[in-house]
PDB file of N, CA and C in Angstrom:
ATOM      1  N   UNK A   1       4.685 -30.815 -18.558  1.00  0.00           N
ATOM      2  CA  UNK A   1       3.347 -30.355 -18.879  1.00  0.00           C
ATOM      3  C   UNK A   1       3.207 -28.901 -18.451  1.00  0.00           C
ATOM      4  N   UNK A   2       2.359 -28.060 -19.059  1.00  0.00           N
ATOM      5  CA  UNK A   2       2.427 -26.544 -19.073  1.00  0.00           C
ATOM      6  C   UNK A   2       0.940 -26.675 -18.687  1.00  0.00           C
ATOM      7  N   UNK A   3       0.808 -25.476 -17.817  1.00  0.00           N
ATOM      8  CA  UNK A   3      -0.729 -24.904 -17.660  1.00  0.00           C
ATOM      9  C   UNK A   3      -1.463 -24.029 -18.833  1.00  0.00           C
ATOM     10  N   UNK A   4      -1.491 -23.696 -19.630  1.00  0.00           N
ATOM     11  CA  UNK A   4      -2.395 -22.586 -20.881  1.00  0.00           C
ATOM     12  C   UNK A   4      -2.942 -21.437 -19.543  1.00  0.00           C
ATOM     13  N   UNK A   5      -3.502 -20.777 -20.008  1.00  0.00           N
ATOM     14  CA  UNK A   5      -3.699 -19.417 -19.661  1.00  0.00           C
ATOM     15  C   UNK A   5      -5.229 -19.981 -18.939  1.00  0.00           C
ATOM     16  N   UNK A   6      -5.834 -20.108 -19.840  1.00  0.00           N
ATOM     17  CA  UNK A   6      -7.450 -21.187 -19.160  1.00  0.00           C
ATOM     18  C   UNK A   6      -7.497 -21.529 -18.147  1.00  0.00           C
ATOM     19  N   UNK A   7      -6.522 -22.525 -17.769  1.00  0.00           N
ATOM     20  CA  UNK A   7      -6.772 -23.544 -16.470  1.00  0.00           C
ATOM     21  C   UNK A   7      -5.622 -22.934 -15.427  1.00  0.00           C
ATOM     22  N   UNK A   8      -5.164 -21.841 -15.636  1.00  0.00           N
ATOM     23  CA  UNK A   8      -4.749 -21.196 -14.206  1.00  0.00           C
ATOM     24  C   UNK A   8      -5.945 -20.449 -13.192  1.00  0.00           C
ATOM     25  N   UNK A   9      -5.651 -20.459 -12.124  1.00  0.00           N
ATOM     26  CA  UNK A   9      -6.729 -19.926 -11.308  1.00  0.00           C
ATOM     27  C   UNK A   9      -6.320 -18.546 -11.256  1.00  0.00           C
ATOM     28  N   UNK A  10      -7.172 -17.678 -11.469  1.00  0.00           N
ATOM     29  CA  UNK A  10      -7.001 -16.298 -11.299  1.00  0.00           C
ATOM     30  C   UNK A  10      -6.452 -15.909  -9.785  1.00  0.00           C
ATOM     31  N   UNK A  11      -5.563 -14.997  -9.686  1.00  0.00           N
ATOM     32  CA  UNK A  11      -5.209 -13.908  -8.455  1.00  0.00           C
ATOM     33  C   UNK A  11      -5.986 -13.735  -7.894  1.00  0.00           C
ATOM     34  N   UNK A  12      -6.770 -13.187  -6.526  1.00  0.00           N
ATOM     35  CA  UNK A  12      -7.332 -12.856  -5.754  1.00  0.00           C
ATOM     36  C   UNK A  12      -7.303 -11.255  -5.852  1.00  0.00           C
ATOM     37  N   UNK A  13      -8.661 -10.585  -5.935  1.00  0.00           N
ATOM     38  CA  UNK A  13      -8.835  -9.143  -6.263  1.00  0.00           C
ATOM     39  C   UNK A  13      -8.674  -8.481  -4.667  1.00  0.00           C
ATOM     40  N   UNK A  14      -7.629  -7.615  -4.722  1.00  0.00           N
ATOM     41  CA  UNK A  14      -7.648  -6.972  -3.440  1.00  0.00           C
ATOM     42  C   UNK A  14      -7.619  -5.407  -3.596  1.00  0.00           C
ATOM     43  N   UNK A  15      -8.635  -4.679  -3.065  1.00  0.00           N
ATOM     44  CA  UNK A  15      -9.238  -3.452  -3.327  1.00  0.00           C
ATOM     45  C   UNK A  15      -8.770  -2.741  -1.589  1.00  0.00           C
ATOM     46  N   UNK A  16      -7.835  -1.615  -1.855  1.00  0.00           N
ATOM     47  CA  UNK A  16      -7.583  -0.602  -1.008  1.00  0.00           C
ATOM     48  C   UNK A  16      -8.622   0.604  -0.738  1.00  0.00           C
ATOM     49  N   UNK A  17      -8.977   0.941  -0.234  1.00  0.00           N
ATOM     50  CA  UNK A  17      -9.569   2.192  -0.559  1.00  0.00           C
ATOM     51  C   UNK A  17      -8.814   2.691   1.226  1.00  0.00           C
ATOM     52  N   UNK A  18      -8.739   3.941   0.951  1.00  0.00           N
ATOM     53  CA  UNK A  18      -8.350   4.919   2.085  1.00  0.00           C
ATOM     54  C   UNK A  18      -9.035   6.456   1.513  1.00  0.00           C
ATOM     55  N   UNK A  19     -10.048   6.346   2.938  1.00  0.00           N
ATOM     56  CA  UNK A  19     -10.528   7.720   3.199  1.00  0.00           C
ATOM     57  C   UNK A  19     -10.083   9.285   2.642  1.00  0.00           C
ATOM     58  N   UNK A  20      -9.058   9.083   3.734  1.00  0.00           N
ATOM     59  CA  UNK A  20      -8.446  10.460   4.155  1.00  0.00           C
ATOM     60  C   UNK A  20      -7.204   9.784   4.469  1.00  0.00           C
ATOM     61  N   UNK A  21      -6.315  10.785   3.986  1.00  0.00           N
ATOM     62  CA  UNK A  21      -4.788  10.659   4.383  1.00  0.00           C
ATOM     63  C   UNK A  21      -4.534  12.205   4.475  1.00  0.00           C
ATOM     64  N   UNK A  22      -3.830  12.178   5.865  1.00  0.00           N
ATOM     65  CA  UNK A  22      -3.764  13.860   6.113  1.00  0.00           C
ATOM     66  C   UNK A  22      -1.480  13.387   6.786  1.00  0.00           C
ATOM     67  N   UNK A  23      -0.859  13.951   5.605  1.00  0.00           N
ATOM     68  CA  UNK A  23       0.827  14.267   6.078  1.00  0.00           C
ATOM     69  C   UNK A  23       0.390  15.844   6.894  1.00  0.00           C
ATOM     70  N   UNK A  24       1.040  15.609   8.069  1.00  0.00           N
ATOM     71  CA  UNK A  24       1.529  16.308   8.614  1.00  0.00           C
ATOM     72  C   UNK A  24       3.269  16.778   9.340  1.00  0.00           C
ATOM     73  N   UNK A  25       3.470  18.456   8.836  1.00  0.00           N
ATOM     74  CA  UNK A  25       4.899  18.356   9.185  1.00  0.00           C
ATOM     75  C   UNK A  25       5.682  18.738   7.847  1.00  0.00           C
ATOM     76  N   UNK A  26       5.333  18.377   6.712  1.00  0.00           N
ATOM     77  CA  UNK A  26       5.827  18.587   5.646  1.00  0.00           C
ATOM     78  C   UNK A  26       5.916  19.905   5.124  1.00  0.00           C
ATOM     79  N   UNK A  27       5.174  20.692   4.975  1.00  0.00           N
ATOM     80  CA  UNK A  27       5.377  21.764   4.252  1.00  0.00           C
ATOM     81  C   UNK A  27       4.791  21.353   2.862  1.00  0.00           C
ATOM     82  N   UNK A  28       4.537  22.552   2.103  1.00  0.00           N
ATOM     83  CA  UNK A  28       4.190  22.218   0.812  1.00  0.00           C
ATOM     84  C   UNK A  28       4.560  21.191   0.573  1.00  0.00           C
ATOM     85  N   UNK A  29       3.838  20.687  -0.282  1.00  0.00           N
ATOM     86  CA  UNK A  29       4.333  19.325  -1.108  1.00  0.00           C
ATOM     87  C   UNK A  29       3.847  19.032  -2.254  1.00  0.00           C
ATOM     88  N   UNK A  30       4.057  18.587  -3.512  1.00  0.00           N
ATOM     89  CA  UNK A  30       3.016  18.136  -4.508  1.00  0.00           C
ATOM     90  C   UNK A  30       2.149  16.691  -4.385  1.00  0.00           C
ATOM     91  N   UNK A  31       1.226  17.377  -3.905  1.00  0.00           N
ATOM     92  CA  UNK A  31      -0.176  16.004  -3.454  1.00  0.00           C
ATOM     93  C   UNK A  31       0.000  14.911  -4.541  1.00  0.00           C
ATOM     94  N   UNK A  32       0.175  15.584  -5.994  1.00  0.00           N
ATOM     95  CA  UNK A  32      -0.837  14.179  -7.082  1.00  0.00           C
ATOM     96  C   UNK A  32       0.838  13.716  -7.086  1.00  0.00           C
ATOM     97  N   UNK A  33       1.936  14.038  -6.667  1.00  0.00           N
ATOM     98  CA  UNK A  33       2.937  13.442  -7.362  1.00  0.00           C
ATOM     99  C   UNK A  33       3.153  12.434  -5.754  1.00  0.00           C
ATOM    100  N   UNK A  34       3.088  12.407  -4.406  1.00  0.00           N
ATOM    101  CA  UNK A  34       2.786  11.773  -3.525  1.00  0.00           C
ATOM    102  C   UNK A  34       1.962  10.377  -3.659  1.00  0.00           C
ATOM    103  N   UNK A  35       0.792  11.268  -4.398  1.00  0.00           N
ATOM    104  CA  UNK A  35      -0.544  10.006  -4.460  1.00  0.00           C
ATOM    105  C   UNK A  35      -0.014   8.761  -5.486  1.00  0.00           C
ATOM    106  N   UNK A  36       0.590   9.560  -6.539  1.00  0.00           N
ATOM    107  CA  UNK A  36       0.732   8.626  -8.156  1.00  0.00           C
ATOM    108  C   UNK A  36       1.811   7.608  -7.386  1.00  0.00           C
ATOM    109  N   UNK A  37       3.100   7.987  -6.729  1.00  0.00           N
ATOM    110  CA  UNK A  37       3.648   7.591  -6.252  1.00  0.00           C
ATOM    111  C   UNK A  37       3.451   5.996  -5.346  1.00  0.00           C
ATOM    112  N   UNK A  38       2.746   7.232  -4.414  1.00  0.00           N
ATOM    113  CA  UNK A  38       2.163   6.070  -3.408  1.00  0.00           C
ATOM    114  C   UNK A  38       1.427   5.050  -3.850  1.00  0.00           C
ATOM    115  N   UNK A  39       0.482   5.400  -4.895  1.00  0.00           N
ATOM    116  CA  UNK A  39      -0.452   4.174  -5.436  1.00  0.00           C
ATOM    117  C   UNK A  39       0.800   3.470  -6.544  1.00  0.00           C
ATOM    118  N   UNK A  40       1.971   3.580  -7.323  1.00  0.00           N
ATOM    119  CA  UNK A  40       2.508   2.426  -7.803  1.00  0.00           C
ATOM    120  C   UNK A  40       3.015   1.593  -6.962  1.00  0.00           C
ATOM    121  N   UNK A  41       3.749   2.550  -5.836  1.00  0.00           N
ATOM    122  CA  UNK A  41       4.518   1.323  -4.835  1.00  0.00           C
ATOM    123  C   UNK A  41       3.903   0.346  -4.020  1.00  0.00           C
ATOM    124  N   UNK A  42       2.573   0.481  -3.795  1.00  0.00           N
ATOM    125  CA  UNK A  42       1.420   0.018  -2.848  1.00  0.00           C
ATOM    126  C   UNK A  42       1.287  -1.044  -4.051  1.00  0.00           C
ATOM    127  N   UNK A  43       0.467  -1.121  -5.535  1.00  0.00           N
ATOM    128  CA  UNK A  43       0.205  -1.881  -6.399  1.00  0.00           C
ATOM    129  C   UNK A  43       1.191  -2.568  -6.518  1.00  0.00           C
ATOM    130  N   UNK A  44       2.579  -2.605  -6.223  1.00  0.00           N
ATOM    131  CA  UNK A  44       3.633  -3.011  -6.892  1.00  0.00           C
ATOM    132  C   UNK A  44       3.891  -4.435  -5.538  1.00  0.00           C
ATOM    133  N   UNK A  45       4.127  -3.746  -4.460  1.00  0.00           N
ATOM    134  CA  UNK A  45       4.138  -4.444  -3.635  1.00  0.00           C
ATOM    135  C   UNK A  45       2.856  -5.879  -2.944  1.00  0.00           C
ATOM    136  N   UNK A  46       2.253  -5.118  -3.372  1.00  0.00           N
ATOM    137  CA  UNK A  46       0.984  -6.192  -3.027  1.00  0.00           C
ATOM    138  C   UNK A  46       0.696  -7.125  -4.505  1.00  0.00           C
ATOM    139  N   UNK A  47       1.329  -6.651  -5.546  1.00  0.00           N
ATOM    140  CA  UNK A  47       1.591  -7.738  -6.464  1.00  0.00           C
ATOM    141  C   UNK A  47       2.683  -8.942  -5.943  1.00  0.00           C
ATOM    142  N   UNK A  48       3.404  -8.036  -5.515  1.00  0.00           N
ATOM    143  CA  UNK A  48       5.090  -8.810  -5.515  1.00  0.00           C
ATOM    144  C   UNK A  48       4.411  -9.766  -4.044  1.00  0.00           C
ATOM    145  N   UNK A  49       4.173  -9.494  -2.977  1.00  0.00           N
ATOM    146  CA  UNK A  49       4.015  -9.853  -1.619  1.00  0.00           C
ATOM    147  C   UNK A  49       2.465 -10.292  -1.007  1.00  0.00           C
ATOM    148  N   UNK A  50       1.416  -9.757  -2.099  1.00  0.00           N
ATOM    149  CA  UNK A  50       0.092  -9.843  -1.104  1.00  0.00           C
ATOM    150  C   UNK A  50      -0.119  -8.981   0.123  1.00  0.00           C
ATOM    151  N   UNK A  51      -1.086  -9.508   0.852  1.00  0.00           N
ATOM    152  CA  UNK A  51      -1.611  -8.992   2.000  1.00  0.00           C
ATOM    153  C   UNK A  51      -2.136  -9.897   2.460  1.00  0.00           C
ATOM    154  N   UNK A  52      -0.839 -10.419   3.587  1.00  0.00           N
ATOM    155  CA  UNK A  52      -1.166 -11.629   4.242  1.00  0.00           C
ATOM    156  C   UNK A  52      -2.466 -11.725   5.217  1.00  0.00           C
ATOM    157  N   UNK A  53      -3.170 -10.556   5.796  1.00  0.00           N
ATOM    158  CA  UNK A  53      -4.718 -10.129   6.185  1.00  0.00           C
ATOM    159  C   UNK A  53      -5.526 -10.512   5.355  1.00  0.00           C
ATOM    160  N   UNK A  54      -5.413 -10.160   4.521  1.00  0.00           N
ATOM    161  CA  UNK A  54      -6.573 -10.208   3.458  1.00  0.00           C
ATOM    162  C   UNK A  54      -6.876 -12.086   3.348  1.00  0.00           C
ATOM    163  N   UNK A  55      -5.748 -13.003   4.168  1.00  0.00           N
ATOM    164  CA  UNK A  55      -6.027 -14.387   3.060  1.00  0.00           C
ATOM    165  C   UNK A  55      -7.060 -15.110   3.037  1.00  0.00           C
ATOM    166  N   UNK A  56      -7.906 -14.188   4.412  1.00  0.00           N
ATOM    167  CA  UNK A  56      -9.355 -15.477   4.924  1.00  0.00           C
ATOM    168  C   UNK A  56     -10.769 -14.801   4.186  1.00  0.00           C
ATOM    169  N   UNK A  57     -10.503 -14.080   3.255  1.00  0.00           N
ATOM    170  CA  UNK A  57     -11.689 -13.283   2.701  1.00  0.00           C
ATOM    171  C   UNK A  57     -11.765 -12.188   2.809  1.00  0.00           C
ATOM    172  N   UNK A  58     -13.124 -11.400   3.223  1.00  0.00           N
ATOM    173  CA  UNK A  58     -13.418 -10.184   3.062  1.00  0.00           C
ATOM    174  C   UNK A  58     -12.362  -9.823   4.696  1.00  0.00           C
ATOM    175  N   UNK A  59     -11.584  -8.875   4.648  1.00  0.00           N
ATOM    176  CA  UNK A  59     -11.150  -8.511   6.336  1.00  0.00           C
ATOM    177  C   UNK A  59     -11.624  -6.645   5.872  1.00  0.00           C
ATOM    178  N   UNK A  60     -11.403  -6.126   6.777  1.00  0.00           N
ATOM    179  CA  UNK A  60     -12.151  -4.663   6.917  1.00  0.00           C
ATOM    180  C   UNK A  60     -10.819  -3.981   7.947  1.00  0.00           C
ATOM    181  N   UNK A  61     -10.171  -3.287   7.665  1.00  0.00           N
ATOM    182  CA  UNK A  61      -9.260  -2.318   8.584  1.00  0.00           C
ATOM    183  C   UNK A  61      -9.888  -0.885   9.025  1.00  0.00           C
ATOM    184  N   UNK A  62     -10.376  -0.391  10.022  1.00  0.00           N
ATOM    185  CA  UNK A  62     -11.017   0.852   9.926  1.00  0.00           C
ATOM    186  C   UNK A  62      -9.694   1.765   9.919  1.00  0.00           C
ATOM    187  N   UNK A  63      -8.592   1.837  10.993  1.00  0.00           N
ATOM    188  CA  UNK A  63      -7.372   2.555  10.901  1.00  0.00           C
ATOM    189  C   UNK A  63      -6.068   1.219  10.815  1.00  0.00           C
ATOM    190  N   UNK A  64      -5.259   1.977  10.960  1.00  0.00           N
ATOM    191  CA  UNK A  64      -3.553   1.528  10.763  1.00  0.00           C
ATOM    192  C   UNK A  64      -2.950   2.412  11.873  1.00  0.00           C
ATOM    193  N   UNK A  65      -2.683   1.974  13.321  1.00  0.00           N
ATOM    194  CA  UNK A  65      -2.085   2.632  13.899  1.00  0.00           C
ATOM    195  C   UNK A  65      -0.274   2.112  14.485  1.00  0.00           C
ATOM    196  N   UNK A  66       0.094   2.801  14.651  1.00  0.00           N
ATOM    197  CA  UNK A  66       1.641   2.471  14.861  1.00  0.00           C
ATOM    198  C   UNK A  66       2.547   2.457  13.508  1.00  0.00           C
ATOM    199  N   UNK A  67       2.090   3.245  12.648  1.00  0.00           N
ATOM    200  CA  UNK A  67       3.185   3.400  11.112  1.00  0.00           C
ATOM    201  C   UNK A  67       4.356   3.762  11.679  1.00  0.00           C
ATOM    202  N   UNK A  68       5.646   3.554  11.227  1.00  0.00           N
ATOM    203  CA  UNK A  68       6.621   4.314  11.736  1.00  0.00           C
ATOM    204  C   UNK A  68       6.948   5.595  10.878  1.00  0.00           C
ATOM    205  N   UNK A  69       7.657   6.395  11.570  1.00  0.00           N
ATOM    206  CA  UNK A  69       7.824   8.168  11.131  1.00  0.00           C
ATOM    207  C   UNK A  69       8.200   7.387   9.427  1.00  0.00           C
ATOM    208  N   UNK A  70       7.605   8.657   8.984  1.00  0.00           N
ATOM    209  CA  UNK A  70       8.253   9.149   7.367  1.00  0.00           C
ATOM    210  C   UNK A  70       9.264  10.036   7.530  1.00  0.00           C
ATOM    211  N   UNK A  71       9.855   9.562   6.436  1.00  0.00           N
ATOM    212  CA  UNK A  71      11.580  10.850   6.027  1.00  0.00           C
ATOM    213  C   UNK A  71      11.066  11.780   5.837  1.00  0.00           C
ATOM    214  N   UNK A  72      11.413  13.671   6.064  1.00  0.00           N
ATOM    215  CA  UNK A  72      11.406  14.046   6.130  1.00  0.00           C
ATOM    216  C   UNK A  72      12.032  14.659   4.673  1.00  0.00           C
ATOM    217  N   UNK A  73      11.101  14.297   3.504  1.00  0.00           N
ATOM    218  CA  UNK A  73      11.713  15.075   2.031  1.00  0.00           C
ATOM    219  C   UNK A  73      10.891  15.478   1.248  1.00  0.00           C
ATOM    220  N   UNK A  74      11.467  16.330   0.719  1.00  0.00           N
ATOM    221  CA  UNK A  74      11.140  17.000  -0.615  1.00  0.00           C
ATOM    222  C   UNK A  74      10.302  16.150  -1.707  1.00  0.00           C
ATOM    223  N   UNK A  75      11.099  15.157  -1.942  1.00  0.00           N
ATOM    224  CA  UNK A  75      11.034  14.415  -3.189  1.00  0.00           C
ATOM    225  C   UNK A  75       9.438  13.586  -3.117  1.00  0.00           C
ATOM    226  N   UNK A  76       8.280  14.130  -3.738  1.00  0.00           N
ATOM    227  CA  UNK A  76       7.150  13.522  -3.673  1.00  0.00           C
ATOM    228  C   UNK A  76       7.403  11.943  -3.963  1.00  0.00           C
ATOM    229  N   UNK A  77       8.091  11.739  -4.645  1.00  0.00           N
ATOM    230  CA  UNK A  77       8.144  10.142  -5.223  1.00  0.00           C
ATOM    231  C   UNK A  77       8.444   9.441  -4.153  1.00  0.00           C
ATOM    232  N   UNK A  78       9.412   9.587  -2.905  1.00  0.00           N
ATOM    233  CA  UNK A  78      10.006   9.009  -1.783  1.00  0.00           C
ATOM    234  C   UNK A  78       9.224   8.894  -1.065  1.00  0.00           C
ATOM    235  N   UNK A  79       8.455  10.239  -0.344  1.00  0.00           N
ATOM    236  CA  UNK A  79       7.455  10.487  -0.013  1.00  0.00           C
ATOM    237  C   UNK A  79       6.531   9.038  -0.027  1.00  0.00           C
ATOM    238  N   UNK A  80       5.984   9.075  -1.327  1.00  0.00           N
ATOM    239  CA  UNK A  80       5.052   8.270  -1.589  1.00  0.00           C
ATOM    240  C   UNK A  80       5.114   6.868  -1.646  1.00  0.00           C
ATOM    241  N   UNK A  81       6.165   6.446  -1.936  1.00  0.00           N
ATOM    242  CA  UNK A  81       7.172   5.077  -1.656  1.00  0.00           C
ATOM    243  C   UNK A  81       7.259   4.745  -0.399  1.00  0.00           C
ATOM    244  N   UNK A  82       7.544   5.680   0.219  1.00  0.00           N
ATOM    245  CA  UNK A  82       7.726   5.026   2.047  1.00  0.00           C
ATOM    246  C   UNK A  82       6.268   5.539   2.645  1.00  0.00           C
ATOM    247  N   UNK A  83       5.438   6.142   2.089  1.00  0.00           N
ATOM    248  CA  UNK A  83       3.783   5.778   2.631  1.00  0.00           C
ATOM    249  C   UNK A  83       3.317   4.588   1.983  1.00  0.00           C
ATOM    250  N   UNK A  84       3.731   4.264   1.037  1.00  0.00           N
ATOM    251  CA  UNK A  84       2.950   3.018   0.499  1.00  0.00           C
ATOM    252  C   UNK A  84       3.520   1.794   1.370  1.00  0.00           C
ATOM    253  N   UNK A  85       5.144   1.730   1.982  1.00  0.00           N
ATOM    254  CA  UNK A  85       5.509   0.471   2.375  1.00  0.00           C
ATOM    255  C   UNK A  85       5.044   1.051   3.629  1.00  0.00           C
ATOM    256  N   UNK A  86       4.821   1.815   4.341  1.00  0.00           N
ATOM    257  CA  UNK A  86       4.616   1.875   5.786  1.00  0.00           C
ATOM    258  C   UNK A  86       2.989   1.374   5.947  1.00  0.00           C
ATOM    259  N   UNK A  87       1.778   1.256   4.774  1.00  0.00           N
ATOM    260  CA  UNK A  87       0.744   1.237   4.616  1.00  0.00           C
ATOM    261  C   UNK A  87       0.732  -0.203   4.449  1.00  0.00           C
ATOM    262  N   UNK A  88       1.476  -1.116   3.603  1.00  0.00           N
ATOM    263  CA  UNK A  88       2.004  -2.180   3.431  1.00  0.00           C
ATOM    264  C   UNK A  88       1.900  -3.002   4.326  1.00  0.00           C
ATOM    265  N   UNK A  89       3.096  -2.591   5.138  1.00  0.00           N
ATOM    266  CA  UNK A  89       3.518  -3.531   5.982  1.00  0.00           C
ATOM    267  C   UNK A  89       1.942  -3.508   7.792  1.00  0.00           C
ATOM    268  N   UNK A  90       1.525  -2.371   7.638  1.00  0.00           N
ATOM    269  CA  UNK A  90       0.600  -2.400   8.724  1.00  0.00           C
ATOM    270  C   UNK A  90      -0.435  -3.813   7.961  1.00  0.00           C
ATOM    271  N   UNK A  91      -0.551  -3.339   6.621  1.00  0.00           N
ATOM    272  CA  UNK A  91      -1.785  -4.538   6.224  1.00  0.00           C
ATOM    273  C   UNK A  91      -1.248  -5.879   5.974  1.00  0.00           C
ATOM    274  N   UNK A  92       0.094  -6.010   6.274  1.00  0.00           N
ATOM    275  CA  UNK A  92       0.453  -7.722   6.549  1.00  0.00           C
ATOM    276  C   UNK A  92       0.644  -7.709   7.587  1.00  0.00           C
ATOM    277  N   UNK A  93       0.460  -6.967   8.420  1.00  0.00           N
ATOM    278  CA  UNK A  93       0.232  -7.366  10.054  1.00  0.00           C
ATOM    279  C   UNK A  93       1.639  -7.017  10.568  1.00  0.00           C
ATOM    280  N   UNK A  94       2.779  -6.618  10.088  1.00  0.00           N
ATOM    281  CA  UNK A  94       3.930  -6.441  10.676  1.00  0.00           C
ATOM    282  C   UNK A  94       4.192  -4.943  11.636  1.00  0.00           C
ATOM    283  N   UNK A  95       2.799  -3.968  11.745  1.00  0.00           N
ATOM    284  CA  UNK A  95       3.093  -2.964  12.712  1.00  0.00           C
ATOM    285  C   UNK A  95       1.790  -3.488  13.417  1.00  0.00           C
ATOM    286  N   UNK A  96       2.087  -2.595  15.043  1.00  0.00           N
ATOM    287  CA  UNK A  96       0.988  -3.182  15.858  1.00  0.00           C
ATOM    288  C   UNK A  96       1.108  -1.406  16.748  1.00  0.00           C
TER     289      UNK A  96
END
C-alpha cells in the first residue's frame, strides 16, 4: 500500500533568521557569495538532518556560542559551507 501525496503529513516549517553575522580576520571577502553559500548549505542540511532543538515547538536561540574556528579562505563558497555547518551543528545541540 502507497501513501498519495494527500495523506502524508507535511514537514515541520523551520525558520532561521540571524541578526547580524560579523567574520572577523578575513580580509576582503565577497559577502553575497558567503551568504548564497551559507544559506544553501544551512537549507540543505536541515533538510537532510533537521534541528534536533527545534523538536518540542517554538525554541528561541538568542546566541550560538562555542562555534569552532573557520578555515581561513578565499573561496566564499567554503567560507559559507563551513558557517552554515558550524551554525548547524550549534542548533542540534552538538557545540556547548
Amino acid at each position: 500500500m502507497e501513501l498519495n501525496d494527500s495523506a502524508r503529513t507535511p514537514a515541520p516549517r523551520i525558520r532561521v533568521e540571524i541578526g547580524e553575522l560579523v567574520l572577523e580576520g578575513f580580509g576582503a571577502i565577497d559577502h553575497d557569495g558567503v551568504s548564497a553559500a551559507f544559506q544553501r548549505e544551512l537549507t540543505r542540511l536541515v533538510a537532510e538532518r533537521g534541528v534536533p532543538l527545534a523538536g518540542g515547538g517554538d525554541t528561541a536561540l538568542d546566541t550560538l556560542a562555542g562555534l569552532p574556528d573557520l578555515p581561513a579562505t578565499t573561496s566564499p563558497r567554503r567560507l559559507g559551507e563551513a558557517l552554515a555547518r558550524a551554525v548547524h551543528a550549534g542548533l542540534a545541540g552538538r557545540v556547548r
